[in-house]
Protein backbone atom coordinates (compact mmCIF):
# COMPACT_ATOMS: atom_id res chain seq x y z
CA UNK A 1 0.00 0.00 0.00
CA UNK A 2 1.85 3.47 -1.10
CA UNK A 3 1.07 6.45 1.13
CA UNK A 4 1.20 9.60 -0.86
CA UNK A 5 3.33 12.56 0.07
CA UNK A 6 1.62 15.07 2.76
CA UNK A 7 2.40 18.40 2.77
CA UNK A 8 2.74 19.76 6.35
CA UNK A 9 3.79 23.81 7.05
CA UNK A 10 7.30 23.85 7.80
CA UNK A 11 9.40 26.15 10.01
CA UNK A 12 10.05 28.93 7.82
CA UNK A 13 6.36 29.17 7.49
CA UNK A 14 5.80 29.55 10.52
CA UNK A 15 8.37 32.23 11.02
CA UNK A 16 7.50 34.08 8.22
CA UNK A 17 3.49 34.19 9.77
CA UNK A 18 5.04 35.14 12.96
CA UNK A 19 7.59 38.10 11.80
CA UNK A 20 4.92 40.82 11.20
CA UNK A 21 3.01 39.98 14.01
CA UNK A 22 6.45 40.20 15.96
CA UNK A 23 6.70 43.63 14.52
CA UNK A 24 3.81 44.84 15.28
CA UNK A 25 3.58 44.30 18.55
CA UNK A 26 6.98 45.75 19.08
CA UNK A 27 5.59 49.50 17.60
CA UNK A 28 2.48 48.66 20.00
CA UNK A 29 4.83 47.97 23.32
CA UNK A 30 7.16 50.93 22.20
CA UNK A 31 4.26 53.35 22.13
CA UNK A 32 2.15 52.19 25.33
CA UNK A 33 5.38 53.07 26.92
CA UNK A 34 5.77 56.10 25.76
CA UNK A 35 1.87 57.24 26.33
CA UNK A 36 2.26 55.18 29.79
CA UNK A 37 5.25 57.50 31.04
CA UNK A 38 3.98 60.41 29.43
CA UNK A 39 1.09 60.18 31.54
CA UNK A 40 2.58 58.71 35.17
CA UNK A 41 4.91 62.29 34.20
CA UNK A 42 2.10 64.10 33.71
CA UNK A 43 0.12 63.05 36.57
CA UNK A 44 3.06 63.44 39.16
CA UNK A 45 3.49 67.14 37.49
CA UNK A 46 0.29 68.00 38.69
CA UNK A 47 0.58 66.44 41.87
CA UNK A 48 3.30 68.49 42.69
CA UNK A 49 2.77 71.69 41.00
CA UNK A 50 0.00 72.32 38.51
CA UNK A 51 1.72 75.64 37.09
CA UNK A 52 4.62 73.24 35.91
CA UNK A 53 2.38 70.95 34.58
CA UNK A 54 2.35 73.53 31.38
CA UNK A 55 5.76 75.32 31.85
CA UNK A 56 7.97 72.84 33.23
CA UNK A 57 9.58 75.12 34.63
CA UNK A 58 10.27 74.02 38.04
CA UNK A 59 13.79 72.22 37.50
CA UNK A 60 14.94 74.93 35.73
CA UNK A 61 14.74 77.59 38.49
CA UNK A 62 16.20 74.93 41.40
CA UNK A 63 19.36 75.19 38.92
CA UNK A 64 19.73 78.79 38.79
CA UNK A 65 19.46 79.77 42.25
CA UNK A 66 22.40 76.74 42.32
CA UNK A 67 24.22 78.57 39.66
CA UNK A 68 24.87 81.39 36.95
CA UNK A 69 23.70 80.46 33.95
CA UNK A 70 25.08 82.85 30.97
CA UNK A 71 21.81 83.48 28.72
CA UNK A 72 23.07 81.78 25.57
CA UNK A 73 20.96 80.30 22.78
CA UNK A 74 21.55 77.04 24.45
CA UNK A 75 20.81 77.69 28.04
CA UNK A 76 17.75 79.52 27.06
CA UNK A 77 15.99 77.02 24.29
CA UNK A 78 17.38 74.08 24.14
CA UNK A 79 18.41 72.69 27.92
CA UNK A 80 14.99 73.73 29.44
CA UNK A 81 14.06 71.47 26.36
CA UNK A 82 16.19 68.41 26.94
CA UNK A 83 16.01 68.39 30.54
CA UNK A 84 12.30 68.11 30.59
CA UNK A 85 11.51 64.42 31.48
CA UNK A 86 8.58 64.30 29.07
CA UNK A 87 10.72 65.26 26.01
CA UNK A 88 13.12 62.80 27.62
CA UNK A 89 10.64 59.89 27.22
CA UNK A 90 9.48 60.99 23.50
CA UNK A 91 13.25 61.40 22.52
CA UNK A 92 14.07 57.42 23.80
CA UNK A 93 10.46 56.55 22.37
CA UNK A 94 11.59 58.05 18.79
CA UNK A 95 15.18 56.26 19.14
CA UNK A 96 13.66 52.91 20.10
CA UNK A 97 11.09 53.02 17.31
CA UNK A 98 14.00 53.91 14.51
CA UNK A 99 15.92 50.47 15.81
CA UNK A 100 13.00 48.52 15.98
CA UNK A 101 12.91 49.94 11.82
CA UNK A 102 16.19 49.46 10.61
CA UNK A 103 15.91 45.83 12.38
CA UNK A 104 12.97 45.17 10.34
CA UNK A 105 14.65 46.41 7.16
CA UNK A 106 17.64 44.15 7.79
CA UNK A 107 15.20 41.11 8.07
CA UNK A 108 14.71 40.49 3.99
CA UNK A 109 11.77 37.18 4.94
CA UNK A 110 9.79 40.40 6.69
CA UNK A 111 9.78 42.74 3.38
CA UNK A 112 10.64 39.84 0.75
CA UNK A 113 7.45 41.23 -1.55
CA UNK A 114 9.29 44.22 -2.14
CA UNK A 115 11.49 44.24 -5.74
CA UNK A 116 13.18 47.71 -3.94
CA UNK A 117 13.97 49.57 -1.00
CA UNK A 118 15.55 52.52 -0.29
CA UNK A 119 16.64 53.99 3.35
CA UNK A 120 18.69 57.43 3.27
CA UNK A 121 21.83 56.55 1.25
CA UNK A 122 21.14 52.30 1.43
CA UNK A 123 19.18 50.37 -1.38
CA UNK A 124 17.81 47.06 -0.62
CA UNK A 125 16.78 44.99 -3.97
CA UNK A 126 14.47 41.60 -2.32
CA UNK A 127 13.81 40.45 -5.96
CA UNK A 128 15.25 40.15 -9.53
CA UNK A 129 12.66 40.86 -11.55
CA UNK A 130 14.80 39.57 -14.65
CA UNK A 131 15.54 35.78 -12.94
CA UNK A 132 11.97 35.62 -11.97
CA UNK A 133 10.66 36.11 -15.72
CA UNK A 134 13.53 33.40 -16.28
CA UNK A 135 12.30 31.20 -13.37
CA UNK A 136 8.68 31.52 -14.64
CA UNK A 137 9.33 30.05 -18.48
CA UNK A 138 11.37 27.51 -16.87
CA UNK A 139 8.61 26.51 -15.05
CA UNK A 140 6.15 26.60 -17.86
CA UNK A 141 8.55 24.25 -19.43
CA UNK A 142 8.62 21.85 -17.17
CA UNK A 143 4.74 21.57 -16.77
CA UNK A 144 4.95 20.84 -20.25
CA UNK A 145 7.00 18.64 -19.98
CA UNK A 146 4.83 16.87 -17.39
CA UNK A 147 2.06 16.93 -20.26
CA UNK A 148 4.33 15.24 -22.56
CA UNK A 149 5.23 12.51 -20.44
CA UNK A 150 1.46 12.20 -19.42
CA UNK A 151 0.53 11.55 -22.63
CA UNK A 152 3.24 9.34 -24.15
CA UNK A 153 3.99 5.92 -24.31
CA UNK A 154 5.89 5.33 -21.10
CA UNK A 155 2.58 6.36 -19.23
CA UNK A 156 0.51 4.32 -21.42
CA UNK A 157 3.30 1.47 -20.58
CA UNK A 158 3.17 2.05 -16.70
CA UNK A 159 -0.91 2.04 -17.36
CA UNK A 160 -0.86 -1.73 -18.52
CA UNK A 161 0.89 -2.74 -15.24
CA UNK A 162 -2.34 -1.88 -13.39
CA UNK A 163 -4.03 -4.38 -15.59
CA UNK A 164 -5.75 -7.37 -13.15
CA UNK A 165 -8.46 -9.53 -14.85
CA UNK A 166 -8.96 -7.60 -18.19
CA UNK A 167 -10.07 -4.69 -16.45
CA UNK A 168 -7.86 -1.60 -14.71
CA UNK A 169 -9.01 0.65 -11.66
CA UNK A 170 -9.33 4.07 -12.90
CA UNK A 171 -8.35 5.80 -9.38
CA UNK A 172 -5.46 3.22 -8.42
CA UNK A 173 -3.62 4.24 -11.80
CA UNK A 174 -4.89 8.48 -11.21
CA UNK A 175 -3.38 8.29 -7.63
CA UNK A 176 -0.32 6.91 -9.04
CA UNK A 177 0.43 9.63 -11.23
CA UNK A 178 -0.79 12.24 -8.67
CA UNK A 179 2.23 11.34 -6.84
CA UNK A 180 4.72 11.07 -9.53
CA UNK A 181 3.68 14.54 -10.45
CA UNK A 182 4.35 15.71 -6.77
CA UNK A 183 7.86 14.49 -6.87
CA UNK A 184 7.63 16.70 -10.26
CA UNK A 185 6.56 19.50 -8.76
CA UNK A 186 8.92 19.68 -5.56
CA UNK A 187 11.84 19.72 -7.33
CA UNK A 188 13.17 22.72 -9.18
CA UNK A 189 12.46 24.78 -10.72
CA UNK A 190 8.50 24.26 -9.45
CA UNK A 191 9.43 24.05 -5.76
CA UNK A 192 5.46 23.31 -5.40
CA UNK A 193 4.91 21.00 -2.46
CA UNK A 194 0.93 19.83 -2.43
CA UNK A 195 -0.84 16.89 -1.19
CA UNK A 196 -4.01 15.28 -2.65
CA UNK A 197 -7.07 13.21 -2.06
CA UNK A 198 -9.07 11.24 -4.32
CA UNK A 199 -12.83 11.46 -3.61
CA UNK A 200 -15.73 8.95 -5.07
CA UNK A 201 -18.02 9.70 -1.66
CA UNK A 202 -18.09 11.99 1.22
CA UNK A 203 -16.71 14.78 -0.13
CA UNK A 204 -15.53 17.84 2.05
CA UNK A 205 -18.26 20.16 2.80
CA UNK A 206 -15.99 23.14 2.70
CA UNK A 207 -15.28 22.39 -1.02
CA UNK A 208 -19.05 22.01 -2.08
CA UNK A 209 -19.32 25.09 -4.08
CA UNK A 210 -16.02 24.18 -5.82
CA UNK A 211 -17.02 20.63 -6.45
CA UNK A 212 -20.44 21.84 -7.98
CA UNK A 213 -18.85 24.65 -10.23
CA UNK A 214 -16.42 21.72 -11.35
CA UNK A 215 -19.00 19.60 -12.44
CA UNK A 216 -21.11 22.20 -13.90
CA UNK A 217 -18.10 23.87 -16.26
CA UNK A 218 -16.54 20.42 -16.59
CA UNK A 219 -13.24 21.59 -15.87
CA UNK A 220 -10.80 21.95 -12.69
CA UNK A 221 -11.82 25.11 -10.59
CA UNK A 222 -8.76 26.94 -8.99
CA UNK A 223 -9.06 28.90 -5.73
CA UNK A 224 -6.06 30.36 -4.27
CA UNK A 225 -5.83 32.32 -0.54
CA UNK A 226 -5.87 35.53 -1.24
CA UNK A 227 -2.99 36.04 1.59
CA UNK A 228 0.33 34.15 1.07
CA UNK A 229 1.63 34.49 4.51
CA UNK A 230 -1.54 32.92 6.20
CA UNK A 231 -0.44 28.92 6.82
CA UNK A 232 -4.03 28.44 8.24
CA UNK A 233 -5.77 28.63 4.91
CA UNK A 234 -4.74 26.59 1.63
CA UNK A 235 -4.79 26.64 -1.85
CA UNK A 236 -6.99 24.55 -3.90
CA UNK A 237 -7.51 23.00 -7.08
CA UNK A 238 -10.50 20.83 -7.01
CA UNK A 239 -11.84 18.59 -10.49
CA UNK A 240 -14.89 16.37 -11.02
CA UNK A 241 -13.98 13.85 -13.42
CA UNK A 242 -16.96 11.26 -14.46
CA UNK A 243 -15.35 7.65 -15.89
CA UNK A 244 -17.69 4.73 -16.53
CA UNK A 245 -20.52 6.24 -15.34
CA UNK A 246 -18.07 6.62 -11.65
CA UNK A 247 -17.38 10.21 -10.26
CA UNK A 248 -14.42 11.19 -9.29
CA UNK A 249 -13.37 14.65 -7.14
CA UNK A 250 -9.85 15.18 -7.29
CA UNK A 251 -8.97 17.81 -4.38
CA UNK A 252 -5.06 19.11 -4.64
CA UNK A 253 -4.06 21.36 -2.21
CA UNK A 254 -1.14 23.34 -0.74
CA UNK A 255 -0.49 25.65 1.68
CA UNK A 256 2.48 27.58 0.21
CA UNK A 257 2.06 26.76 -4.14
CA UNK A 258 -0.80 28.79 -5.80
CA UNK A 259 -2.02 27.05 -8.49
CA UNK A 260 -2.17 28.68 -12.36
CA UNK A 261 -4.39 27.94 -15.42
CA UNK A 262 -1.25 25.58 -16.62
CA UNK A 263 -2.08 23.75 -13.41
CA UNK A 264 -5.78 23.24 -14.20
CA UNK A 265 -5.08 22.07 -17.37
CA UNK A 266 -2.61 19.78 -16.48
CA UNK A 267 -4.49 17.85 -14.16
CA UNK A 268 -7.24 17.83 -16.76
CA UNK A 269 -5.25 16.49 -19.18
CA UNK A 270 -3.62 14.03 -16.47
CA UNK A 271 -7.60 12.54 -15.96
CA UNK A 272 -8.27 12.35 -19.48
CA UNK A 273 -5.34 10.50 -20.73
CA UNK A 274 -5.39 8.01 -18.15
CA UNK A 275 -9.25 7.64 -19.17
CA UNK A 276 -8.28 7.10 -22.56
CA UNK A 277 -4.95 5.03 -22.16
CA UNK A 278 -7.47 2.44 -19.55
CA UNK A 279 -9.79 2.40 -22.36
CA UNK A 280 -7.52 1.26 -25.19
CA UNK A 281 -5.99 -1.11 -22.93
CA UNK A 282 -9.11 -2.71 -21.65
CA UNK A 283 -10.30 -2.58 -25.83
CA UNK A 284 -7.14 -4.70 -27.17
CA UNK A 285 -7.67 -7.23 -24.41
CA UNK A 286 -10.65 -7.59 -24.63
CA UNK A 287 -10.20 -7.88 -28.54
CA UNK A 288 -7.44 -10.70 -27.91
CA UNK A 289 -9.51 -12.22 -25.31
CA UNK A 290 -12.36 -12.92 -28.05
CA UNK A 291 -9.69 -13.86 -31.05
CA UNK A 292 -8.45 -16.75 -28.42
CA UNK A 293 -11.41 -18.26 -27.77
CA UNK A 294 -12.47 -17.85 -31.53
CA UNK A 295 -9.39 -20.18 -32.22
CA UNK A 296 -9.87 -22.38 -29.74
């Protein structure tokens, strides 16, 4: 008994859900702190003198009856400024936030949709937009590739091995070549991991509506998540396939791979040619079946 390849999230995923959430909570924690300390400042202020609660003013005069100040630009403007404890807090609030940034920035799996980024004099470039067009017909390629092979003789040849008492089981030989096409599609240049279950009863309920528009169009229905980074949700291609008078729902479904239109037709082609390969099969046995008994 084979057991098909399962797709399970792996630990990048999980990091990569996590990051922004990470981040976010970091600006969150850096502000409550600031709007925390702002207000225990504020409150104490007013506690102790309500006058300096809008000047703050009273540190400033316990340091000149101390000492003699010369009435610069400095002394006048900006130490009052600094040594306020409020501007304090919003200076440290402003510094902490810019780190928390630049960390962020220096983190590509946090900003890896971006093609470019700039910051002052740096440039950050996530994604060659040159090697991805070169990536993508590569990948076309090898789908069709897949389609060749799908339809030649060596899949008509590893059809015939399914053969058991003139007759072949439609879904024994389709799971088959579900999972040599997984192996196909984990390697590169596809790097699309899925996993797959053959229905002929008790279909999900979650996929109804798929299922239904499937067997209404007669093709495979797509439906991708419409957020990448979410690991909860999955990607699906789902196709209702009817062989002697037999339905079959073919779910595929991934949590990282979104599938394309070469993808739908693909599998469609995959159901079809194994439909017709079973046929011809089951035909010329039968036809050499009926010649040997005609000679005997």
């Amino acid at each position: 008994m084979r057991f098909p390849f399962q797709e399970r999230r792996t630990l990048f995923q999980w990091i990569n859900m996590i990051i922004p959430y990470i981040y976010t909570i970091g600006i969150l924690i850096i502000v409550a702190w600031m709007a925390t300390s702002s207000l225990l400042i504020g409150i104490s202020t007013w506690q102790e003198s309500p006058k300096a609660f809008f000047l703050q003013n009273a540190e400033i005069k316990e340091i000149e009856a101390e000492q003699v100040i010369q009435d610069t630009a400095f002394s006048i403007i900006i130490q009052p400024f600094v040594q306020s404890n409020f501007h304090q807090v919003i200076f440290r609030g402003i510094f902490l936030l810019f780190i928390w940034f630049l960390l962020f920035l220096l983190i590509p799996v946090a900003f890896k949709r971006l093609k470019r980024f700039k910051f002052m004099n740096l440039e950050f470039e996530v994604d060659n937009i040159e090697q991805a067009a070169i990536e993508t017909v590569e990948i076309s390629g090898t789908k069709a590739k897949l389609m060749a092979y799908f339809t030649g003789d060596d899949a008509s040849g590893r059809t015939l091995e399914f053969l058991f008492r003139s007759a072949i089981d439609f879904k024994e030989v389709l799971e088959y070549f579900l999972e040599e096409t997984q192996v196909g599609y984990k390697n590169y240049p596809i790097h699309g991991a899925f996993s797959f279950q053959v229905y002929t009863r008790d279909t999900p309920e979650k996929l109804i509506d798929l299922i239904e528009e499937s067997k209404e169009t007669g093709e495979a229905v797509v439906f991708n998540k419409t957020d990448e980074l979410n690991i909860w949700k999955k990607n699906y291609l789902v196709y209702h396939f009817t062989y002697d008078d037999l339905e079959f729902i073919t779910v595929i479904e991934s949590f990282t791979y979104s599938f394309d239109i070469i993808d739908k037709y693909l599998f469609e082609l995959l159901h079809k040619t194994i439909a017709k390969n079973i046929e011809n099969i089951e035909y010329m046995v039968a036809l050499t079946n009926s010649e040997q008994m005609e000679n005997q």
